[in-house]
Protein backbone atom coordinates (compact mmCIF):
# COMPACT_ATOMS: atom_id res chain seq x y z
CA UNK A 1 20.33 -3.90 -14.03
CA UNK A 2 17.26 -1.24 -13.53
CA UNK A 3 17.13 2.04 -14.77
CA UNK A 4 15.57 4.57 -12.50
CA UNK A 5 15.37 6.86 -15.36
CA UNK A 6 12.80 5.84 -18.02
CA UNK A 7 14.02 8.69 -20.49
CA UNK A 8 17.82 7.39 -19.93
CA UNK A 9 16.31 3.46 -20.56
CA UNK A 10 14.52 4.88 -24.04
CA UNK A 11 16.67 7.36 -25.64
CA UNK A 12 19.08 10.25 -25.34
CA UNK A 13 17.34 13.42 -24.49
CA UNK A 14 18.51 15.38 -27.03
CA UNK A 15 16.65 12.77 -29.30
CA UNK A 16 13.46 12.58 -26.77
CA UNK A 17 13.27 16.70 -27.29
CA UNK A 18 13.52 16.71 -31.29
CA UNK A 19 11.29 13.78 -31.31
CA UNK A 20 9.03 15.55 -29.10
CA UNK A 21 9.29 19.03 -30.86
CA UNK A 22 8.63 17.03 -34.15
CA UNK A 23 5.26 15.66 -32.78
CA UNK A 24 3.92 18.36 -31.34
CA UNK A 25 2.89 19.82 -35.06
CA UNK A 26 0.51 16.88 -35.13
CA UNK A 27 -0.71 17.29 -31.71
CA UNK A 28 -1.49 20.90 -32.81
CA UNK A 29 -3.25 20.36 -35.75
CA UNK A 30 -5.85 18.05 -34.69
CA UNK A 31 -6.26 19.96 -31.64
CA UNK A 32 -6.61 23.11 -33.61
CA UNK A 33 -9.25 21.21 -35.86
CA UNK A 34 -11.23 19.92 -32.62
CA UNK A 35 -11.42 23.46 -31.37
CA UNK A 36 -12.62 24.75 -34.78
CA UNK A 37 -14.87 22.26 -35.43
CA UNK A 38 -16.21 21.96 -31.59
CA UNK A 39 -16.85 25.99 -31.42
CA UNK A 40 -18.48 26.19 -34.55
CA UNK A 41 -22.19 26.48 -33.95
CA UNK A 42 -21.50 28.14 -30.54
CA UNK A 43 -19.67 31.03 -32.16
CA UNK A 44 -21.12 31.50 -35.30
CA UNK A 45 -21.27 35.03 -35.80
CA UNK A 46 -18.55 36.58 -33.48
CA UNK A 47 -15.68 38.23 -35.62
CA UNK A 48 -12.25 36.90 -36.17
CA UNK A 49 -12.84 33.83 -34.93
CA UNK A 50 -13.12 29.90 -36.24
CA UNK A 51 -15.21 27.99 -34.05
CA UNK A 52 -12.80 28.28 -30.59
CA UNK A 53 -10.22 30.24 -32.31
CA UNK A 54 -9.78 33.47 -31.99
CA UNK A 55 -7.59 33.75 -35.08
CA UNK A 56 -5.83 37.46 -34.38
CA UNK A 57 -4.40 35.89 -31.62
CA UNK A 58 -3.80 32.52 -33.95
CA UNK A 59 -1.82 34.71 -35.96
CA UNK A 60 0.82 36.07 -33.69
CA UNK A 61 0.86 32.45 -31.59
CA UNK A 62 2.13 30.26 -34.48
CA UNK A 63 5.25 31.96 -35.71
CA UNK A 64 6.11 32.69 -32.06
CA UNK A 65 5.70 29.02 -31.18
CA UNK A 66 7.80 27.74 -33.81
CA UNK A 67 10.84 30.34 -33.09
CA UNK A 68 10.53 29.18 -29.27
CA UNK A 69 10.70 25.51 -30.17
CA UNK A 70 13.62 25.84 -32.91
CA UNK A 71 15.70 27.97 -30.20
CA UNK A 72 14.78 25.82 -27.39
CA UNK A 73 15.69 22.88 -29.39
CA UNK A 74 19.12 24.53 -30.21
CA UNK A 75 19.74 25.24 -26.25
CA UNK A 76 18.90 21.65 -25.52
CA UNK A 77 21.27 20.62 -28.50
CA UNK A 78 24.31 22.57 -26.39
CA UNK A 79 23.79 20.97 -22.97
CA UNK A 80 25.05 17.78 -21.72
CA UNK A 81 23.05 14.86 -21.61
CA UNK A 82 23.68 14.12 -17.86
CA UNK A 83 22.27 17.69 -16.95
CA UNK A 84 19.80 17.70 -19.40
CA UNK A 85 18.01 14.66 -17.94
CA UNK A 86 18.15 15.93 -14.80
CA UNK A 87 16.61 19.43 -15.78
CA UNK A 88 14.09 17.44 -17.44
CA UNK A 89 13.14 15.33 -14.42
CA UNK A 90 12.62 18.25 -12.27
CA UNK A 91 10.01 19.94 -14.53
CA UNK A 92 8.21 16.97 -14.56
CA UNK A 93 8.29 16.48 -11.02
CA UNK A 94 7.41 20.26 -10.64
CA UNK A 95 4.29 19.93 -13.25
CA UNK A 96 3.48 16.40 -11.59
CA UNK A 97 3.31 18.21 -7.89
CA UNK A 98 1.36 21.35 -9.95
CA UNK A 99 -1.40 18.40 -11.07
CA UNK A 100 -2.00 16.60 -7.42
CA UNK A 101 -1.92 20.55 -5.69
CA UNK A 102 -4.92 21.29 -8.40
CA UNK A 103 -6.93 18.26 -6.99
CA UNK A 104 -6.89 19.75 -3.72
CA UNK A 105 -6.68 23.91 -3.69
């Protein structure tokens, strides 16, 4: 039998969400460090910031971003898997059409 779903073949996707919210802390810190470190010598000098960050900004982002994901987690938590997936394939497709209109506009 094939699955035409690769989420529905892998896991649930209330567990692909948590796994992915969960991840995305790492993702964030070594981009955070790239930016820092790669923006260092090329802002040197220009106030509030750490190499690319501008860290007033940083400040108001990071608590933000964490109450989004835990109530977005807990909204994802209360839906049904069936519609769930489904909600989750059309973003993709929407930010998969978004990507090939970019190579062209």
């Amino acid at each position: 039998m094939c699955r035409c779903s690769f989420f529905s073949a892998v896991s649930p996707p209330h567990r692909a969400i948590g796994t992915s919210a969960a991840l995305v802390v790492f993702y964030a810190g070594f981009a955070a460090a790239n930016y820092a470190f790669t923006g260092w010598s090329e802002t040197r000098g220009v106030p509030g910031t750490l190499g690319f960050i501008y860290l007033p900004a940083w400040i108001f982002m990071v608590p933000a971003s964490m109450i989004a994901a835990h109530f977005g987690a807990r909204a994802a938590g209360r839906i049904d898997p069936k519609p769930l997936r489904s909600i989750i394939a059309v973003l993709l497709a929407l930010i998969g059409v978004r990507f090939v209109a970019a190579l062209f506009i």
